[in-house]
Protein backbone atom coordinates (compact mmCIF):
# COMPACT_ATOMS: atom_id res chain seq x y z
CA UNK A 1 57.99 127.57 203.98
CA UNK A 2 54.64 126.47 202.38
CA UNK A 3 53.85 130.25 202.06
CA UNK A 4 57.19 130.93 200.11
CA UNK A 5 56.58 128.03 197.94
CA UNK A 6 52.98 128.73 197.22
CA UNK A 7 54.08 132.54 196.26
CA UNK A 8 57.46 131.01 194.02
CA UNK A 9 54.68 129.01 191.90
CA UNK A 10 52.42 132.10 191.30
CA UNK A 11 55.48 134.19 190.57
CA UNK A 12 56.79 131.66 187.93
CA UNK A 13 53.50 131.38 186.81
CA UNK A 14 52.94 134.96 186.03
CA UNK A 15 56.34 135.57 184.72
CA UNK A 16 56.54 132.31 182.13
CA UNK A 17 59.74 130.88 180.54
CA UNK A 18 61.22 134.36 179.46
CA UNK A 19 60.57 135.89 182.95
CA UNK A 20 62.67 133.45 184.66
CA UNK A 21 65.63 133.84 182.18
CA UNK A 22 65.67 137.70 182.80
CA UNK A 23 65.49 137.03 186.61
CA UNK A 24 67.76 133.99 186.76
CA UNK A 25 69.71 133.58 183.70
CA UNK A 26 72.31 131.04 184.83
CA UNK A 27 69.74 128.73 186.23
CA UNK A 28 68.52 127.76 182.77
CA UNK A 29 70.37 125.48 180.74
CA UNK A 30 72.82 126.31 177.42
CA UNK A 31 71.49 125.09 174.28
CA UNK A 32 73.11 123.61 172.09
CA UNK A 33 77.06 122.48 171.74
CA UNK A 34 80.28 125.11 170.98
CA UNK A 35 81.41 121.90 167.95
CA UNK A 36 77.86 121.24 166.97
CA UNK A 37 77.27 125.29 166.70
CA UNK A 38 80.70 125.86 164.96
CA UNK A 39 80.50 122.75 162.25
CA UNK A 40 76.89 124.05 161.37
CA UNK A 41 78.28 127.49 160.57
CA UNK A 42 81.30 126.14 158.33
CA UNK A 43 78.74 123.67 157.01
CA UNK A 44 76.41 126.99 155.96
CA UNK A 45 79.32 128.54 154.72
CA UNK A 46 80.45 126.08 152.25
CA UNK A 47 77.36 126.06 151.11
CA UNK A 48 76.99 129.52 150.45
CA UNK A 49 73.75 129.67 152.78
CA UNK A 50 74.46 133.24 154.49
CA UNK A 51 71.25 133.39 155.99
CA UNK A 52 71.99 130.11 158.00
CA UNK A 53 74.85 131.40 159.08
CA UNK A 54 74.17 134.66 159.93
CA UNK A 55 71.38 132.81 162.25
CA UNK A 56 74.45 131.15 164.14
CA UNK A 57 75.92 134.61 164.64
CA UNK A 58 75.85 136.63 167.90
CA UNK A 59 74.69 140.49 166.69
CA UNK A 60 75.92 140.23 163.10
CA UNK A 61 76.02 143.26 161.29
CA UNK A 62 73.34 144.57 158.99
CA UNK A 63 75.38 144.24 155.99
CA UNK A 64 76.81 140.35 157.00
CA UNK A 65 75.47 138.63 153.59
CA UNK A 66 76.88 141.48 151.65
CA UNK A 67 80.37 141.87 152.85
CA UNK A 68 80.69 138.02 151.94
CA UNK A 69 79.37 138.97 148.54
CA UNK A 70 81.77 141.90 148.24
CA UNK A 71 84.26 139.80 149.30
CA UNK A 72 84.12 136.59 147.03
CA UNK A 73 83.55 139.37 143.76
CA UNK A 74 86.03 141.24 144.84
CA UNK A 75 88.53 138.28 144.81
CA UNK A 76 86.92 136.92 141.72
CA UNK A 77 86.18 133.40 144.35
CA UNK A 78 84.09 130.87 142.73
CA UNK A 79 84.14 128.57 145.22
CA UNK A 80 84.84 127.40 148.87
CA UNK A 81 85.59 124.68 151.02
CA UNK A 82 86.38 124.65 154.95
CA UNK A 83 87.29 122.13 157.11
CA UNK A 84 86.88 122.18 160.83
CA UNK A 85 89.77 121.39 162.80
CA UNK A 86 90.24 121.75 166.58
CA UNK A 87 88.04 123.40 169.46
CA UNK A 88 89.30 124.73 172.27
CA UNK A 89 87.24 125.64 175.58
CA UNK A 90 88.18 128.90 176.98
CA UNK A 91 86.11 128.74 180.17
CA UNK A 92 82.70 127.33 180.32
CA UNK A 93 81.12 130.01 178.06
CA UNK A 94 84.21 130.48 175.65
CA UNK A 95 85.63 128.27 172.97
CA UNK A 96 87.13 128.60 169.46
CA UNK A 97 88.04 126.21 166.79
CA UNK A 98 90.85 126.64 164.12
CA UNK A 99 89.51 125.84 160.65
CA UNK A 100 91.62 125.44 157.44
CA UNK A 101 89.94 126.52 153.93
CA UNK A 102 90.81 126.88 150.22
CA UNK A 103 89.33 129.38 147.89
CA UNK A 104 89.23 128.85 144.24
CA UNK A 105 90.01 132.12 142.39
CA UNK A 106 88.12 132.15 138.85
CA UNK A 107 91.26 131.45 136.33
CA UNK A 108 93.57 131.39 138.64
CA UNK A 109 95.34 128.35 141.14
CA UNK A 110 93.26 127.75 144.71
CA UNK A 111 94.47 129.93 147.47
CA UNK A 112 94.21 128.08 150.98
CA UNK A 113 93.72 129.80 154.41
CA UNK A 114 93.60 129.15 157.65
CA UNK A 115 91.45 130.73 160.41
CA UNK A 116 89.78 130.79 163.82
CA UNK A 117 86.37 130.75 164.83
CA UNK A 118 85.54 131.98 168.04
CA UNK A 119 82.29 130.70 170.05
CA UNK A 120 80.55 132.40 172.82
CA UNK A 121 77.43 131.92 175.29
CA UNK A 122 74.86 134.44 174.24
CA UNK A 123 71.29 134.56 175.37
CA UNK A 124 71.96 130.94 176.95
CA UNK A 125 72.44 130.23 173.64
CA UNK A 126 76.33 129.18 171.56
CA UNK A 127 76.78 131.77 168.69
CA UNK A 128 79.38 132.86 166.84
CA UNK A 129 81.22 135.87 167.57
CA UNK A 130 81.94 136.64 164.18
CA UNK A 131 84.34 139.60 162.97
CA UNK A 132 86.05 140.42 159.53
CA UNK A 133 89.06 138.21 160.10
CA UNK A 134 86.53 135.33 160.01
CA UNK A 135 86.64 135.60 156.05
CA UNK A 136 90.64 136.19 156.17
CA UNK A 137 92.71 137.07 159.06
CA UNK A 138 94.61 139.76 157.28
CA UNK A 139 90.90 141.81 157.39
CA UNK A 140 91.32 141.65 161.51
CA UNK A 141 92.12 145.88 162.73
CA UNK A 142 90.79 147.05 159.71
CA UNK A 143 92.69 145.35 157.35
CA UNK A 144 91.88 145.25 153.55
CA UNK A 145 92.47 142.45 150.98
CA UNK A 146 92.43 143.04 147.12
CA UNK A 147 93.54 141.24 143.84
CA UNK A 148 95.68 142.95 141.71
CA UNK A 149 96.85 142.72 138.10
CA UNK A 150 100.74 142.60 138.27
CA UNK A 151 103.86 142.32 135.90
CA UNK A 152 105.45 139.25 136.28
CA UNK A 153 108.96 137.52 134.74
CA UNK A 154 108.22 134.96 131.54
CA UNK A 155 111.12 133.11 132.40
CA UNK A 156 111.21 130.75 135.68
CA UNK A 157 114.62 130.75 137.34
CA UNK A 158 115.92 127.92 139.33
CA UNK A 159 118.89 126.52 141.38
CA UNK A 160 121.78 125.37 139.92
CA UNK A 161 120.55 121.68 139.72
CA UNK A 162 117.56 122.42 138.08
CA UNK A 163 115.20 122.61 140.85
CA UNK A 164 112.69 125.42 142.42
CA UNK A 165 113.81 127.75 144.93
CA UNK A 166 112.80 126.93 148.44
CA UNK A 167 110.40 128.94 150.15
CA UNK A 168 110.87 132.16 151.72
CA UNK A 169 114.38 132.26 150.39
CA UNK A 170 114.68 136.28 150.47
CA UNK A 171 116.54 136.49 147.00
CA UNK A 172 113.23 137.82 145.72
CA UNK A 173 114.12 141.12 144.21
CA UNK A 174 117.22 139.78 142.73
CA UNK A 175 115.20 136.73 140.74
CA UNK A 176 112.86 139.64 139.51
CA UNK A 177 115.54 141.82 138.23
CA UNK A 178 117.06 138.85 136.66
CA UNK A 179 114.19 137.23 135.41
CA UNK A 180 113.18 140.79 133.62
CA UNK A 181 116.15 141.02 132.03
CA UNK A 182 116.21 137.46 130.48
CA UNK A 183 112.58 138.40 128.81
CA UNK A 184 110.18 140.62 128.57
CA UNK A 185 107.36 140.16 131.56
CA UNK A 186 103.92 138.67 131.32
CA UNK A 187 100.32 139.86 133.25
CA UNK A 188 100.24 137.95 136.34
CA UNK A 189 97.77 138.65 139.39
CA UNK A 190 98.28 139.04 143.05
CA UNK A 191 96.70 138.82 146.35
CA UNK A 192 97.76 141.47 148.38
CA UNK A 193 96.84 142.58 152.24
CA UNK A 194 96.49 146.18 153.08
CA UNK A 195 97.01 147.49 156.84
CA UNK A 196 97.74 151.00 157.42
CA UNK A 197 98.65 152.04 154.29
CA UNK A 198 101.77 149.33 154.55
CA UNK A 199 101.19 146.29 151.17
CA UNK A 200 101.97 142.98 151.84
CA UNK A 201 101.76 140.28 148.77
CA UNK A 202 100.04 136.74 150.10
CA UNK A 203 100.04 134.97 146.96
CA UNK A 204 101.27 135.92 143.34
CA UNK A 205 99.71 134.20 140.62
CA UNK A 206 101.53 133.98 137.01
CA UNK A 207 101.72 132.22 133.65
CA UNK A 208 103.49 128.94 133.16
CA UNK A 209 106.75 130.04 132.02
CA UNK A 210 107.84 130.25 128.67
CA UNK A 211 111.54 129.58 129.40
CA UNK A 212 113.40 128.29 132.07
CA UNK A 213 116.77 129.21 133.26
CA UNK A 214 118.98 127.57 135.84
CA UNK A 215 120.83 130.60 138.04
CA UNK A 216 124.23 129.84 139.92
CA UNK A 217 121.78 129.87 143.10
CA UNK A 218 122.59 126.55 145.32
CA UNK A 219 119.10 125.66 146.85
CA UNK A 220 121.00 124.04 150.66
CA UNK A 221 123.27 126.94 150.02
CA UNK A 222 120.43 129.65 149.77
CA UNK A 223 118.29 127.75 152.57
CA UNK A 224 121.17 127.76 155.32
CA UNK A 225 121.37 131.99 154.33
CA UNK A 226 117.33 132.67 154.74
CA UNK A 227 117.71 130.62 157.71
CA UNK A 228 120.08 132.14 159.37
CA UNK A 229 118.48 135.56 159.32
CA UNK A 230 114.89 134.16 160.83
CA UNK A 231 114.45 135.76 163.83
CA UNK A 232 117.03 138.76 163.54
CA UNK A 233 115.20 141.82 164.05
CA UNK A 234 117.93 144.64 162.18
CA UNK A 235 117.94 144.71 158.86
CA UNK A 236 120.48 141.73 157.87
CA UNK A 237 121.83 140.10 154.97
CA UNK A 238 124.35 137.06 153.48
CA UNK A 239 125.75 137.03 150.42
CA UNK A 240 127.89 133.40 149.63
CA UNK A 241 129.77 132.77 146.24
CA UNK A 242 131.84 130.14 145.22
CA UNK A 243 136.09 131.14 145.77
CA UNK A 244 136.82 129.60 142.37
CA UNK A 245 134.34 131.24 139.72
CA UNK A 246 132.60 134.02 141.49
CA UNK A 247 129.52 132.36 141.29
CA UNK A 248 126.70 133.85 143.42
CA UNK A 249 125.35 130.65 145.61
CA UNK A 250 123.13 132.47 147.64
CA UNK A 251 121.78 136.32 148.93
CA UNK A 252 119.31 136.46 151.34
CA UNK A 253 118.27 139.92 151.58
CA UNK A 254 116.30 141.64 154.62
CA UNK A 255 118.01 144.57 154.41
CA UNK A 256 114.47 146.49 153.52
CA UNK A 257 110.90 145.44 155.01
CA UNK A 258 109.60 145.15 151.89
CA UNK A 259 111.13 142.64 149.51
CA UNK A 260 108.69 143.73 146.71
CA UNK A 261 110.67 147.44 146.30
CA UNK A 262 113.08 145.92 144.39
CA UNK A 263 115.95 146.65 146.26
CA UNK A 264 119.35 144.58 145.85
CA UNK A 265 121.15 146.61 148.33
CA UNK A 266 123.51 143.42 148.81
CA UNK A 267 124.81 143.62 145.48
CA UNK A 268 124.66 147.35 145.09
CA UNK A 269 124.20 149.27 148.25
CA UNK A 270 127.97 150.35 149.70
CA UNK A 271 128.46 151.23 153.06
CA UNK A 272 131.56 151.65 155.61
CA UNK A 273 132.64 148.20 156.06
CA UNK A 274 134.41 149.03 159.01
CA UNK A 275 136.60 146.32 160.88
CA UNK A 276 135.69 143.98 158.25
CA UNK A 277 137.85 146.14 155.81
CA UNK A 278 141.14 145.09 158.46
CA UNK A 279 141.70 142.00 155.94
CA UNK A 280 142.16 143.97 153.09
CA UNK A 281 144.71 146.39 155.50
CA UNK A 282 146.18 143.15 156.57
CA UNK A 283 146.65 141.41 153.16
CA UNK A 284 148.67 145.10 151.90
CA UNK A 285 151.06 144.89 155.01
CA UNK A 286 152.16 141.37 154.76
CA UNK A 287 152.74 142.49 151.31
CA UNK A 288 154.99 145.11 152.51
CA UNK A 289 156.84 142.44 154.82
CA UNK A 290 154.84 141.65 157.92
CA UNK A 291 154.01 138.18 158.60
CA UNK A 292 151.38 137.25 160.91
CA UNK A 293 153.91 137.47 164.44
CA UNK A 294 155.33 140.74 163.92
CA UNK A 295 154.67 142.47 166.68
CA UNK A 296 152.79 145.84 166.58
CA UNK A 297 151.14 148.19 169.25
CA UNK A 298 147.97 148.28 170.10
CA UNK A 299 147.27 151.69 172.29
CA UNK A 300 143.63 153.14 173.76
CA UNK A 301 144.02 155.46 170.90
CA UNK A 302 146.37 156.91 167.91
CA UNK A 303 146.58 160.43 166.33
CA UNK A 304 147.74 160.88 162.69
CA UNK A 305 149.56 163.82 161.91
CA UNK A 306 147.17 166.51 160.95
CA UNK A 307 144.22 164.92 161.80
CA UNK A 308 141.67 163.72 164.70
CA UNK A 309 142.56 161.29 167.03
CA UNK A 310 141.73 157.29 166.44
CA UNK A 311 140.25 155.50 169.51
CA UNK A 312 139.41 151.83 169.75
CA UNK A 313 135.88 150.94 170.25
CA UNK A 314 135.39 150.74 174.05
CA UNK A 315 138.88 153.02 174.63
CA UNK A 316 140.53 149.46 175.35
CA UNK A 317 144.42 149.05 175.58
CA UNK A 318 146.18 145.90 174.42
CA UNK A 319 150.15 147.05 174.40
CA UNK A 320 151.67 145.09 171.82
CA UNK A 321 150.93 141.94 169.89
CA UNK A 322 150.90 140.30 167.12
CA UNK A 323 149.87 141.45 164.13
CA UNK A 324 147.46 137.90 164.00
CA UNK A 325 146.10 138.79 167.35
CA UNK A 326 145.38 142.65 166.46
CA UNK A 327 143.77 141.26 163.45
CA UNK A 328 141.58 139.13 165.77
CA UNK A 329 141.02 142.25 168.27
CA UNK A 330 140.06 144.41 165.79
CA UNK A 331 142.66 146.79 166.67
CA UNK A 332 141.71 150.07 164.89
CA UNK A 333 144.34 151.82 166.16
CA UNK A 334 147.72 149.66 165.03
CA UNK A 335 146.19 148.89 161.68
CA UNK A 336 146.08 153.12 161.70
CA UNK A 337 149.57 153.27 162.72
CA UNK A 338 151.00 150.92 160.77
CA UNK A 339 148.83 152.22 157.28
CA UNK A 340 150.83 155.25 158.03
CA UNK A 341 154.38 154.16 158.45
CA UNK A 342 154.02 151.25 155.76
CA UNK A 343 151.15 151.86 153.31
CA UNK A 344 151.66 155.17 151.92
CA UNK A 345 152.20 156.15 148.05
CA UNK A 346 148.87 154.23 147.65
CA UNK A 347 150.00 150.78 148.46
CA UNK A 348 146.76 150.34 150.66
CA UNK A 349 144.39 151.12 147.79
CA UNK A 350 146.47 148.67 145.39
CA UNK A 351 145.63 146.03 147.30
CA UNK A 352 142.52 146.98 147.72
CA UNK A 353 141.97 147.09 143.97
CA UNK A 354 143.64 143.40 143.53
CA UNK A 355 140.77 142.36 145.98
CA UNK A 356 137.87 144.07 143.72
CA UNK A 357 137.30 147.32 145.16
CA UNK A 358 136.40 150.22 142.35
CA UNK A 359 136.08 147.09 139.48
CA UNK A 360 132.79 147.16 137.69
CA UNK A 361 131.24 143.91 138.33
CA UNK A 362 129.09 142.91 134.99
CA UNK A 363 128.68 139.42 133.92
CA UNK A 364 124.90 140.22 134.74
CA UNK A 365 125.56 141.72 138.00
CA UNK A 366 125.80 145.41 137.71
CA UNK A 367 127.54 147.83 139.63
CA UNK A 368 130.83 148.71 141.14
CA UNK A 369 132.56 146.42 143.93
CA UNK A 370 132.57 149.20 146.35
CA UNK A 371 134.71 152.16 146.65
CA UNK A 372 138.80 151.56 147.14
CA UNK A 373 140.42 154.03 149.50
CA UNK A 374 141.04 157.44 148.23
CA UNK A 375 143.26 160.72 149.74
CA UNK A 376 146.17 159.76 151.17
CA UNK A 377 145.17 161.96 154.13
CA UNK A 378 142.51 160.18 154.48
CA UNK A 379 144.48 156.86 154.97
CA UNK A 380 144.59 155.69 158.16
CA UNK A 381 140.91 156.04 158.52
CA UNK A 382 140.39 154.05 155.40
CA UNK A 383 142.83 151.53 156.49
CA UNK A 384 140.04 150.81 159.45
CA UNK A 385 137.28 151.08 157.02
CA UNK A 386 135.90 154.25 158.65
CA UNK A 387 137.19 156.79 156.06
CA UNK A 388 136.03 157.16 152.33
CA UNK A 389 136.06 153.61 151.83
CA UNK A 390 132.76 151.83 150.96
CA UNK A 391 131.59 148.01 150.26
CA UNK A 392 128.52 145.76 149.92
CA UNK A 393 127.93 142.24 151.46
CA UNK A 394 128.38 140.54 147.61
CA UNK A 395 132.08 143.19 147.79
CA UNK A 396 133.28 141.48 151.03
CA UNK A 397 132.07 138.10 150.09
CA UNK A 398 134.06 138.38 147.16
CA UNK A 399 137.43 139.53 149.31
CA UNK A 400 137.30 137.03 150.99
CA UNK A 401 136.58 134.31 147.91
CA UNK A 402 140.12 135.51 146.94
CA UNK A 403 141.52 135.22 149.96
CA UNK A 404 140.10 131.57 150.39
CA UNK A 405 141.15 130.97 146.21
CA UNK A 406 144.07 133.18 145.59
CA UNK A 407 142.44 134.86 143.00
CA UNK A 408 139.64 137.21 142.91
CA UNK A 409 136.58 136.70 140.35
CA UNK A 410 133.63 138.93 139.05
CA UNK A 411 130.65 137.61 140.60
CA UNK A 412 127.72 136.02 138.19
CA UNK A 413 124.49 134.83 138.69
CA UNK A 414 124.08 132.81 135.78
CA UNK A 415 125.99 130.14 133.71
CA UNK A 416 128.82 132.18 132.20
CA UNK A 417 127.39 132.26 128.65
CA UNK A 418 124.30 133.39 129.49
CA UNK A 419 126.32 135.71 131.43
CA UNK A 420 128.40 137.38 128.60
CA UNK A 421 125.06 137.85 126.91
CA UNK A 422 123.15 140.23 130.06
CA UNK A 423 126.46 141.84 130.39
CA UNK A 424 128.69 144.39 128.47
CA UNK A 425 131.43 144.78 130.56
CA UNK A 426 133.64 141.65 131.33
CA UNK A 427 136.10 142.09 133.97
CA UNK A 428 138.74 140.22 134.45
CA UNK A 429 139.61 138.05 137.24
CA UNK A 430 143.06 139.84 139.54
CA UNK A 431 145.20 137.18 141.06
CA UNK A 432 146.43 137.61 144.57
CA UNK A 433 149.90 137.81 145.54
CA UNK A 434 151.31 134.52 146.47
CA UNK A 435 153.61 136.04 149.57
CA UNK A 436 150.40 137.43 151.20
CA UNK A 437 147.66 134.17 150.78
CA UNK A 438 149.37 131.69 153.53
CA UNK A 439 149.87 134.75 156.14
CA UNK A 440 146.49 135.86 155.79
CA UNK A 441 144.76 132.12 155.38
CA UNK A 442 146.66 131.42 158.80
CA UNK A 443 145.46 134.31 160.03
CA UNK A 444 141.61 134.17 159.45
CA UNK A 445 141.55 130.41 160.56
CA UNK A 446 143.42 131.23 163.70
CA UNK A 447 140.20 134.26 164.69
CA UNK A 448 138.03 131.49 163.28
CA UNK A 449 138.89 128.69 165.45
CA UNK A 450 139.34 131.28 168.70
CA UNK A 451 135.38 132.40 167.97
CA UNK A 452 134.50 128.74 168.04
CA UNK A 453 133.24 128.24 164.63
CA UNK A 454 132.63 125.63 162.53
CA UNK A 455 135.90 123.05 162.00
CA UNK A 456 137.33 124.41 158.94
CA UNK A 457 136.30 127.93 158.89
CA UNK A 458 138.17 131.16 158.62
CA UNK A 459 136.90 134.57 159.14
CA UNK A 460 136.99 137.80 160.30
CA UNK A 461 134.35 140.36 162.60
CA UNK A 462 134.30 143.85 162.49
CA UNK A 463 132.10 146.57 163.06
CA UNK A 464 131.34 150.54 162.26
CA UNK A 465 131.20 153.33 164.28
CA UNK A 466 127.79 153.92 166.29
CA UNK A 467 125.61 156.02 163.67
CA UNK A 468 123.05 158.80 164.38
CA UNK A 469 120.50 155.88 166.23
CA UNK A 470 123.97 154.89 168.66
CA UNK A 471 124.36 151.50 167.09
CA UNK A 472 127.24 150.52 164.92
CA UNK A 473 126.38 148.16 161.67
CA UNK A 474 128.32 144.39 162.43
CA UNK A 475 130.13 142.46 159.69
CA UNK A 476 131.79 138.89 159.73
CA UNK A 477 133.34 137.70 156.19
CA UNK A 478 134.99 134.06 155.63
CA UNK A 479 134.60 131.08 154.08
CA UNK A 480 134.73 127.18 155.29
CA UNK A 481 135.23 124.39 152.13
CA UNK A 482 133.90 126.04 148.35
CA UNK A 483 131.68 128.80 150.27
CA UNK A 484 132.95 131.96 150.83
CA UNK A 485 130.71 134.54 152.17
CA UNK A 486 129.55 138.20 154.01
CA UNK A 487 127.68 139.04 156.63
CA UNK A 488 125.69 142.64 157.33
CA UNK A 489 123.81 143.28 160.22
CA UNK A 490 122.81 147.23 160.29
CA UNK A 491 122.42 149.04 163.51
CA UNK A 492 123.79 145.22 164.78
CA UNK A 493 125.86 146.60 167.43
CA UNK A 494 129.09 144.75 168.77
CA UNK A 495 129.61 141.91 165.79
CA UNK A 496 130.32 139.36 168.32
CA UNK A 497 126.55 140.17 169.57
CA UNK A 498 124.50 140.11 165.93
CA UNK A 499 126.88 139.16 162.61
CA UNK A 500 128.94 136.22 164.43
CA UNK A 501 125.75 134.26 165.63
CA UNK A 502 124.59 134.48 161.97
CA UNK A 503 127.52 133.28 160.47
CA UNK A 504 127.77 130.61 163.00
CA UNK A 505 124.21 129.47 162.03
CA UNK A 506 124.92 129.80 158.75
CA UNK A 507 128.05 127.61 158.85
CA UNK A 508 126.46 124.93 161.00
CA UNK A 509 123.45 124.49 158.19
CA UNK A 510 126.01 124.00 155.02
């Protein structure tokens, strides 16, 4: 034992400090602290001391001091402050604290961040692992940041009381429409992230503005509609109005990824509004002297003269029952049948038309309200919304504002003299007949109350046929109180699955 001892000594004599580390790296001790290491760098960084901090850094890059340069000029940043927040260990040679920072853009408002630094054991020694998404997360995979020069509205728009819009409220592209159309726009600047070729805006800087304008947007209104669609993954919007003037009280729009296209393919986007068309089928044949207990059939499937056969979605069977309950059921094929014994000599597409369908919109909403039924052979397909017959969210949400009101009203997003002013054509609003309101009102309560919504609601679900991808797009319209509104969910699949959640969200936050 004295032997091995008197050889260890000589050994760690020969070898020195360094020698020992190579051989036995765990038995020396780790300098320093992950905190201590990970304040010093934010420390450095405020103070613009890259050398410092590229000392706390485990293998930084050659070019470390000038992508910070190229990165503060290229952002026009004149200066920074960072604040540590909390460290996490991951593991005895692993940590990483989140930090929160603001940069102050020359000319322009502060734009904070947030980050993570991330802390290893290197050379018995805590560094930095440092990467591009220290400076901004959106640079992590090779991800690019730049400030742009933008047009941007000179007029600020706000709710109808007067105050902002809340955040994230997905009526951007109609506010940006709107706003350019109210005056001509100003230079702004933007902050936008880059990642495989695909833009997205983080901050948009612009002018005071020079006027402000107060839209027909409610903000609790608009807030319950954004927040019903977080989390839906298909492309999804809600349209609202108010029954009584046709004011537009919210849109939240996620029909497209992008927000920034300046798409308003709620308001002028028509598609096959399948099931959800039913009402309008239903309102014409109370008119022609059903009432909500007549009793119709219901069969797997129907075949119109002429033409190819009509199957309910799943093949399903109900024999006969009311016309309420086929309503309810979605029945495709008695609201078929009985569009072709009772609807023909185009009764189907006058009551389509007394509920908005072919009208030009205007009052500063442009566009048609969707297309009304057309051929007569065509009929029983466009009495189930599956034929020629097209509508947007803002159509449907106006159908049923009538139904709710008895009297259908162009939509506007803006007090109606400011109104008359963005728009040339004025139509007029088309009352509802009087024999078909307390059939139909009974009706859409009664599927309402049976789908366990909100007390007070009325509505109706319906859905498309599956498209090229297999999936059908999902509607629900309604109203509950002075809210009438639409529902879209594309690709949804069975409404009861996609649009009906949303609307019940929707309802429970108004």
């Amino acid at each position: 034992m004295k032997r091995l001892l008197v050889l260890l000594t000589v050994v760690l004599a020969v070898l020195g400090g360094a020698g020992v580390v190579a051989l036995y790296p765990r038995l020396m001790p780790v300098s320093g602290a992950p905190d201590e290491v990970a304040r010093a760098y934010l420390t450095a960084w405020r103070a613009g001391d890259l050398g410092a901090m590229r000392g706390l850094v485990a293998d930084p890059p050659a070019d470390f001091a000038e992508r910070h340069r190229r990165f503060d000029a290229g952002l026009r940043v004149a200066s920074l402050t960072v604040e540590a927040k909390t460290l996490t260990r991951d593991g005895e040679e692993a940590a990483r604290l989140a930090f929160k920072g603001t940069r102050q853009i020359r000319d322009l408002r502060p734009w904070p961040f947030a980050g993570t630094l991330r802390l290893a054991v290197h050379d018995r020694r805590w560094k930095v692992l440092w990467g591009p998404e220290v400076l901004h997360p959106a640079l992590r995979d090779g991800g690019s940041l730049r400030l742009t020069e933008i047009k941007v509205p000179s007029t600020e728009l706000l709710t109808r009381t007067g105050e902002a819009m809340p955040k994230d409220h997905a009526a951007e592209p109609y506010l940006a429409e709107l706003g350019g159309r109210l005056g001509a726009p100003v230079t702004g600047w933007a902050i936008e992230a880059e990642r495989a070729s695909q833009a997205r805006r983080l901050v948009t800087y612009q002018p005071a503005a020079k006027r402000k304008v107060r839209t027909t947007l409610s903000r609790p209104v608009q807030a319950a509609a954004a927040r019903a669609l977080d989390g839906v993954r298909q492309a999804a919007a809600i349209v609202a109005v108010r029954p009584g003037t046709g004011e537009v009280l919210a849109v939240a729009d996620r029909l497209e990824p992008d927000a920034r296209g300046g798409r308003r393919a709620a308001f002028e986007e028509a598609t096959q509004p399948g099931g959800a068309f039913q009402v309008v089928t239903a309102a014409a044949l109370l008119s022609a002297g059903l009432t909500p207990q007549s009793e119709v059939a219901c069969p797997r499937d129907f075949t119109p003269k002429g033409t190819r056969r009509i199957a309910n979605p799943g093949r399903t069977a109900h024999g006969t029952v009311s016309l309420a309950k086929a309503l309810a059921l979605s029945c495709d094929t008695a609201f078929a049948r009985q569009a072709v014994d009772r609807l023909g000599g185009g009764r189907l597409a006058a009551q389509a038309a007394a509920l908005g369908f072919g009208r030009r919109l205007g009052s500063g909403v442009r566009g048609t309200c969707g297309t009304p039924p057309g051929e007569a052979r065509r009929l029983p397909y466009d009495a189930i919304g599956h034929g020629t017959v097209r509508a947007t969210p803002l159509c449907m949400a106006l159908v049923a504002a009538a139904v709710r009101n008895g009297t259908w009203h162009p939509p506007r997003l803006t007090a109606a003299r400011t109104a008359r002013a963005l728009g040339k054509v004025r139509p007029k609003n088309v009352p509802v007949p009087r024999d078909v309101l307390s059939g139909l009102r009974a009706m859409l309560r009664a599927e309402a109350a049976q789908r366990r919504l909100a007390k007070g609601s009325a509505g109706h679900t319906g859905g498309t046929r599956p498209g090229p991808g297999g999936r059908a797009d999902a509607w629900f319209i309604g109203y509950r109180g002075d809210v009438a509104f639409a529902v879209l969910v594309k690709n949804g699949g069975p409404p009861r699955d996609s649009a009906l959640p949303i609307a019940a969200r929707f309802l429970r936050a108004l």
